[in-house]
N, C-alpha and C. Protein backbone atom coordinates (compact mmCIF):
# COMPACT_ATOMS: atom_id res chain seq x y z
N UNK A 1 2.86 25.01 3.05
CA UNK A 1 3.84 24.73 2.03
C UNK A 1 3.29 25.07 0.65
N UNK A 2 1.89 24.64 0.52
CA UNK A 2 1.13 25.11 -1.01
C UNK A 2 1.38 26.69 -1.12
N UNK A 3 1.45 27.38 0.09
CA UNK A 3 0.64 28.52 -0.20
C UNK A 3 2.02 29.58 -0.35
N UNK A 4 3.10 29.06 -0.02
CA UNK A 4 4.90 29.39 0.05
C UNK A 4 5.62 28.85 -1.05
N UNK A 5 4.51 28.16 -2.05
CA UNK A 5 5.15 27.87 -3.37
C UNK A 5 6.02 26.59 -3.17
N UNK A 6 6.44 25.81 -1.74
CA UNK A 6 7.25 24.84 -2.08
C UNK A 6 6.42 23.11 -2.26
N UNK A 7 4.90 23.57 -2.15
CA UNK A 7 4.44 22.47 -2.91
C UNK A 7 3.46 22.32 -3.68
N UNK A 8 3.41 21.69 -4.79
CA UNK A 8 2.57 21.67 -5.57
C UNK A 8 1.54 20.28 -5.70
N UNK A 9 1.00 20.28 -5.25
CA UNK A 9 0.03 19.22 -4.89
C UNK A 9 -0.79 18.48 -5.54
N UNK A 10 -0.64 19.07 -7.27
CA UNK A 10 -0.42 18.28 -8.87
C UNK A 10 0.58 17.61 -8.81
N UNK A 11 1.46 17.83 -8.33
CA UNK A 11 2.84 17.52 -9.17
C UNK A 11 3.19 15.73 -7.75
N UNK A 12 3.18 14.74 -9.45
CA UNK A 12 3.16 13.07 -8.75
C UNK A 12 4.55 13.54 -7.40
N UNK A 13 5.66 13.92 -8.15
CA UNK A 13 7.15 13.68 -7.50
C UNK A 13 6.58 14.48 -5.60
N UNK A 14 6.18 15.68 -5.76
CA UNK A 14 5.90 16.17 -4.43
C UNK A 14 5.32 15.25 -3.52
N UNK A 15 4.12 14.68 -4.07
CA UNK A 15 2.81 13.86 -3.15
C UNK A 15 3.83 12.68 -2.91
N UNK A 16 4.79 12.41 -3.72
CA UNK A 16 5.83 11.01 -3.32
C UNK A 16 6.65 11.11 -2.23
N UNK A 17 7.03 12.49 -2.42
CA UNK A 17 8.19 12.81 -1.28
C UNK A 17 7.32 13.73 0.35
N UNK A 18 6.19 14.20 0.09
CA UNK A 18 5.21 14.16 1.07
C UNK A 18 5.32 12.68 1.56
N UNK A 19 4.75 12.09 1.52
CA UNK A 19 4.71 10.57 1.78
C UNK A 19 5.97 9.76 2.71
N UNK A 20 6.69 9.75 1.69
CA UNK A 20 8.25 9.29 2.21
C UNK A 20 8.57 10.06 2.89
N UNK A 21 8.34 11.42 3.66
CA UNK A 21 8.93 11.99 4.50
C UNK A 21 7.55 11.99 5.83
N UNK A 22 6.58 11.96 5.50
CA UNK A 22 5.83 12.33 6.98
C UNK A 22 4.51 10.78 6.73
N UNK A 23 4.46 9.83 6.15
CA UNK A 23 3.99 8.50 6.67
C UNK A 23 4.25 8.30 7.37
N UNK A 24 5.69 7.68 8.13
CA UNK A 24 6.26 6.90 9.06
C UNK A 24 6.56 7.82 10.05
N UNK A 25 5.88 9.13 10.14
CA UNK A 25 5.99 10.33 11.51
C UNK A 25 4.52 10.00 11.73
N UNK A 26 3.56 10.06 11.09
CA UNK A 26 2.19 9.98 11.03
C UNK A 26 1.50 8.53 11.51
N UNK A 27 2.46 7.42 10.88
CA UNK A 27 2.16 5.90 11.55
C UNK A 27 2.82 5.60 12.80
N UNK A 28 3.81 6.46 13.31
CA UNK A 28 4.75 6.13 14.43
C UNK A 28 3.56 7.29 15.82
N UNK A 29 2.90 7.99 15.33
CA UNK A 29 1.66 9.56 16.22
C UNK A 29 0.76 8.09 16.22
N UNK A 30 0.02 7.17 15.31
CA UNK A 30 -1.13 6.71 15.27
C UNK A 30 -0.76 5.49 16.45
N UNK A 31 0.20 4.93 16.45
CA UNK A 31 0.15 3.55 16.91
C UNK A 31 0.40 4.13 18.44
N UNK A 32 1.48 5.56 19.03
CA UNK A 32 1.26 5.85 20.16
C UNK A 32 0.25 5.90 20.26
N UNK A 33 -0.73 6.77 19.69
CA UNK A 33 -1.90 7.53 20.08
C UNK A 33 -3.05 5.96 20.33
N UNK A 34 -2.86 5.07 19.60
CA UNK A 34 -3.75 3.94 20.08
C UNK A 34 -3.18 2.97 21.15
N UNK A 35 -2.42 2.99 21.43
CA UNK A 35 -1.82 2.21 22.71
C UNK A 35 -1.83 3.23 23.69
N UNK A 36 -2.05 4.57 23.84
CA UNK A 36 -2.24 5.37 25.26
C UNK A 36 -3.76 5.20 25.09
N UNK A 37 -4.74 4.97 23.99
CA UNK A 37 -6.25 5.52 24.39
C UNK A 37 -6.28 3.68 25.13
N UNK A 38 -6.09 2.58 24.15
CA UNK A 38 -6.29 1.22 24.64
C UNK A 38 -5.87 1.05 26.42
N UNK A 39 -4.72 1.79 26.68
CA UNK A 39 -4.45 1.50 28.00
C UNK A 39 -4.69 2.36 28.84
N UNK A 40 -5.44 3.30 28.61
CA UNK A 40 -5.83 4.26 29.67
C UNK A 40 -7.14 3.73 30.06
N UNK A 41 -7.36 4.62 31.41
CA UNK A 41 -8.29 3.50 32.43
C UNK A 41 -9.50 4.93 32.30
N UNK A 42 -10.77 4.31 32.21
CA UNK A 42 -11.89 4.60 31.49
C UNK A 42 -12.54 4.84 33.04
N UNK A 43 -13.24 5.95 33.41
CA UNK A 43 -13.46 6.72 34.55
C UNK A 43 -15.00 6.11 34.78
N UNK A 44 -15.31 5.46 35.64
CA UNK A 44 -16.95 5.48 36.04
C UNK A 44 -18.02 6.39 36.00
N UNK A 45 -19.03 6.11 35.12
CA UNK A 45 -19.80 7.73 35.17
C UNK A 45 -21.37 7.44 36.26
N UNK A 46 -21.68 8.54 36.61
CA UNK A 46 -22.48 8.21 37.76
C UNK A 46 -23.95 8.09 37.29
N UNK A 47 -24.31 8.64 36.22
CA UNK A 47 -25.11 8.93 35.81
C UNK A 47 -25.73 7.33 34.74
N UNK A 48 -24.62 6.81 34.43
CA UNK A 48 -24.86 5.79 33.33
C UNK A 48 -24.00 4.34 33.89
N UNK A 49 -24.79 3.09 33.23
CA UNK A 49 -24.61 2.00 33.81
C UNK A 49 -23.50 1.75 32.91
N UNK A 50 -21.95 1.75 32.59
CA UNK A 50 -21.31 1.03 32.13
C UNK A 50 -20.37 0.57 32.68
N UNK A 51 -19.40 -0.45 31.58
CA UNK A 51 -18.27 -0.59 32.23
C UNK A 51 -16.99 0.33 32.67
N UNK A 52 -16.25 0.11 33.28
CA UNK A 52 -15.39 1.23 33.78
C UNK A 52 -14.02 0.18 34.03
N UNK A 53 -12.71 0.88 33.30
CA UNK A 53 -11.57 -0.02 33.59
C UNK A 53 -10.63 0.66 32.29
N UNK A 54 -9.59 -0.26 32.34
CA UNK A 54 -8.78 0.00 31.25
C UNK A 54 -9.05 -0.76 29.97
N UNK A 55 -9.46 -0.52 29.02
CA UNK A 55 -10.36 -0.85 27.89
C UNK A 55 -9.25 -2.10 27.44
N UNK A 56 -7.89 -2.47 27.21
CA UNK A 56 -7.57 -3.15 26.92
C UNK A 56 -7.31 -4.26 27.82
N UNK A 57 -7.72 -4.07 29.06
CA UNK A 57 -7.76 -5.34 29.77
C UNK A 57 -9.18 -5.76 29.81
N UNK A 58 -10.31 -4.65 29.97
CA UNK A 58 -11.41 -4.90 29.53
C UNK A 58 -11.80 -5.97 28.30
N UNK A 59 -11.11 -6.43 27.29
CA UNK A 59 -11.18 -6.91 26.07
C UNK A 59 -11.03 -8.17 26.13
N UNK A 60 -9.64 -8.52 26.70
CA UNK A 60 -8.84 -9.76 27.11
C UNK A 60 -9.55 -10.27 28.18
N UNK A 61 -10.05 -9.53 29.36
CA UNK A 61 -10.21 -10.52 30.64
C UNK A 61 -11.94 -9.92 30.86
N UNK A 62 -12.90 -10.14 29.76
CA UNK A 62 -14.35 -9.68 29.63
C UNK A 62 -14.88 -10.29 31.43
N UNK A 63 -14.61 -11.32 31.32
CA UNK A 63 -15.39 -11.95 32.67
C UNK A 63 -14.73 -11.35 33.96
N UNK A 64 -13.49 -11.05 33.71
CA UNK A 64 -13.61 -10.12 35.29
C UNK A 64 -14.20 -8.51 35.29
N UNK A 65 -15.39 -8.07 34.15
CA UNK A 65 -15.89 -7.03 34.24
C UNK A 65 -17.53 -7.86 34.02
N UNK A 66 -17.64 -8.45 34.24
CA UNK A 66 -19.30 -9.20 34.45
C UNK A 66 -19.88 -9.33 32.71
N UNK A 67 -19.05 -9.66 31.74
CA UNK A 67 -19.56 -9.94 30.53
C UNK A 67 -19.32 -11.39 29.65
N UNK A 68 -18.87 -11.37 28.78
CA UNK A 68 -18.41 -12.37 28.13
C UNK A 68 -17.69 -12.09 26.89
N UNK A 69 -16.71 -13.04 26.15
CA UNK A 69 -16.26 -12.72 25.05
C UNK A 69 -17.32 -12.70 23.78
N UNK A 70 -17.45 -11.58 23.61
CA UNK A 70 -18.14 -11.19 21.54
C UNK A 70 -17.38 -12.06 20.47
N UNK A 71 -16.20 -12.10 20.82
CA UNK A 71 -15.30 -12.34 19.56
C UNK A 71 -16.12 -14.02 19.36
N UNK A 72 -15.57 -13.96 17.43
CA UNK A 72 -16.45 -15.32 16.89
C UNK A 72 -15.79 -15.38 16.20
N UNK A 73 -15.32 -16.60 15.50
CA UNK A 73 -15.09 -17.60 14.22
C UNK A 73 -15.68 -17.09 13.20
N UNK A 74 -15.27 -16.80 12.07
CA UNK A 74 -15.68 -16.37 10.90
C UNK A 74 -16.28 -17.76 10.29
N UNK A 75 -17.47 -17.72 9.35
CA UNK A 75 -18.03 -18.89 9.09
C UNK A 75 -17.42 -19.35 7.69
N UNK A 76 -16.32 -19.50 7.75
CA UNK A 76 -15.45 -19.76 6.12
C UNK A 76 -14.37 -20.18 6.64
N UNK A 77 -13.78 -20.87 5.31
CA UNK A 77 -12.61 -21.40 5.51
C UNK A 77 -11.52 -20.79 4.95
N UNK A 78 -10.50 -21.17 6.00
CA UNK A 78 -8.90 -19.98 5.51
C UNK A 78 -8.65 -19.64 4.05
N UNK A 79 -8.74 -20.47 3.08
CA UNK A 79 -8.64 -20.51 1.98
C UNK A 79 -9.54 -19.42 1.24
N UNK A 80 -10.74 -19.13 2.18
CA UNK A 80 -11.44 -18.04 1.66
C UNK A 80 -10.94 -16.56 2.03
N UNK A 81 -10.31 -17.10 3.00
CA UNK A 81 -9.65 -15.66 3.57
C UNK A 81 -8.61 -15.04 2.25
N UNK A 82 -8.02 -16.03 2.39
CA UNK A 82 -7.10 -16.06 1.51
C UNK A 82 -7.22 -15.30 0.35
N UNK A 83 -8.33 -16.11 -0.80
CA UNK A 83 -8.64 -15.44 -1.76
C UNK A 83 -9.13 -14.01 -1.98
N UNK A 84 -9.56 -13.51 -0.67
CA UNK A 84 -10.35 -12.20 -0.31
C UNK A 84 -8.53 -11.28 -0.21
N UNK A 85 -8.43 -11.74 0.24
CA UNK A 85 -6.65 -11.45 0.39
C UNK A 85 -6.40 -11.05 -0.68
N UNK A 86 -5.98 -12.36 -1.39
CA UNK A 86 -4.84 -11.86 -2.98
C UNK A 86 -5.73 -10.82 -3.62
N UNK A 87 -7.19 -10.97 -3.61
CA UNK A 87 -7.93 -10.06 -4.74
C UNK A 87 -8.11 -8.78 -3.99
N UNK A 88 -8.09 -8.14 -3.13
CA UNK A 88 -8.53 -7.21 -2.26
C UNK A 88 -7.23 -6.23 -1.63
N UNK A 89 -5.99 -7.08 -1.26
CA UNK A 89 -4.89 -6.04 -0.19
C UNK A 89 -3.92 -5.70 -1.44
N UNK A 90 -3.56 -4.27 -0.80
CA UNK A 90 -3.11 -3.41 -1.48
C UNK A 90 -1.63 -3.64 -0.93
N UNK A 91 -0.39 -3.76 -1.91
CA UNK A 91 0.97 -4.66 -0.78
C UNK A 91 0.98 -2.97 -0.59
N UNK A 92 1.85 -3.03 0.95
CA UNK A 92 2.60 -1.29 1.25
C UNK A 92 3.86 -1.45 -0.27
N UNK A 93 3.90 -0.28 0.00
CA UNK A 93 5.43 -0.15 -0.90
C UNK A 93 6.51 -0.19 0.52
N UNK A 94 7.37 -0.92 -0.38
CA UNK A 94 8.62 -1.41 0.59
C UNK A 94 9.25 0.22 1.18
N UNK A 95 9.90 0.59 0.46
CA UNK A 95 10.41 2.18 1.12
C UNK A 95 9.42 3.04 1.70
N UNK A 96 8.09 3.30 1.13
CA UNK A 96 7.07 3.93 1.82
C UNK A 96 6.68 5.15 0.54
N UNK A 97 7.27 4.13 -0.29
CA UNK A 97 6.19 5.17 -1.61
C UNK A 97 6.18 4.18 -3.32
N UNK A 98 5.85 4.87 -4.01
CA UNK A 98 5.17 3.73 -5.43
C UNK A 98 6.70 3.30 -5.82
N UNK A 99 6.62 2.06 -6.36
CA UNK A 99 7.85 1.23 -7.13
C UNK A 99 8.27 1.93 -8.05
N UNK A 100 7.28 2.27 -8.73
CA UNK A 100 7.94 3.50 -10.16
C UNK A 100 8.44 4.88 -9.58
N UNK A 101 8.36 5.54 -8.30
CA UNK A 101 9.63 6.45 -7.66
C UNK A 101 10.79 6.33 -7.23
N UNK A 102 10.82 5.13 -7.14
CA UNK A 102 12.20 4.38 -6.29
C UNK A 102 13.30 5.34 -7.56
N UNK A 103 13.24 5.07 -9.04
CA UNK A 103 14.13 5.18 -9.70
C UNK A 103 14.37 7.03 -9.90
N UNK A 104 13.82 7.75 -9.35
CA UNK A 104 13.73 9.08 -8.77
C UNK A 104 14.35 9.48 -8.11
N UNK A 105 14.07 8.70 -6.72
CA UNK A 105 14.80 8.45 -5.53
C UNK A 105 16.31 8.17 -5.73
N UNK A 106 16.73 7.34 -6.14
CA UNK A 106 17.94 6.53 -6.16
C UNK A 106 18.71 8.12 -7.59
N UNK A 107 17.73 8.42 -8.21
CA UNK A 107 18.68 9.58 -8.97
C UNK A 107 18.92 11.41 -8.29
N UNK A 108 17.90 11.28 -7.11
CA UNK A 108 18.54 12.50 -6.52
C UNK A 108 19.47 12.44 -5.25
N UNK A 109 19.34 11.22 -5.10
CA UNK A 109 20.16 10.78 -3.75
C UNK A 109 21.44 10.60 -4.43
């Protein structure tokens, strides 16, 4: 598209409407693509001692593959979560691009 002149990859309005048009094609590829790798069943290798199964039952049911659960309690309290929260997450934009395009949006539509 850069190289056919229909995008300019300076220009804020393009990278907005990039966005709003292929995010939610790109997040809808990622979440298949991680629920076929999580549920696909993981082949025994002959050569090496591991586990072998479907990695997401592997996770949930550790003891019927001869291990135990890793997962742990964070050593803080929610309230710390919290604060790591408000100061740290970035909100999504509601439509799927910056608040100051919306009024862009709403004038070419």
């Amino acid at each position: 598209m850069v190289d056919s002149g229909l995008l300019r990859i300076d220009d804020p309005v393009h990278l907005e409407c990039l966005g709003l048009c292929f995010i939610p094609l790109i997040q809808r590829d990622l979440k298949s693509f991680t629920h076929l790798w999580n549920s696909h069943r993981i082949r025994q290798q002959r050569h090496v001692e591991a586990p072998n199964g479907i990695s997401i039952v592997m996770s949930y049911q550790p003891k019927a593959y001869g291990t135990r659960d890793f997962s742990f309690r964070l050593p803080c309290v929610l309230e710390t979560i919290d604060r790591i929260q408000e100061r740290y997450f970035v909100k999504k934009p509601q439509f799927g691009c910056k608040d100051d395009f919306i009024p862009v949006l709403e004038h070419v539509c």
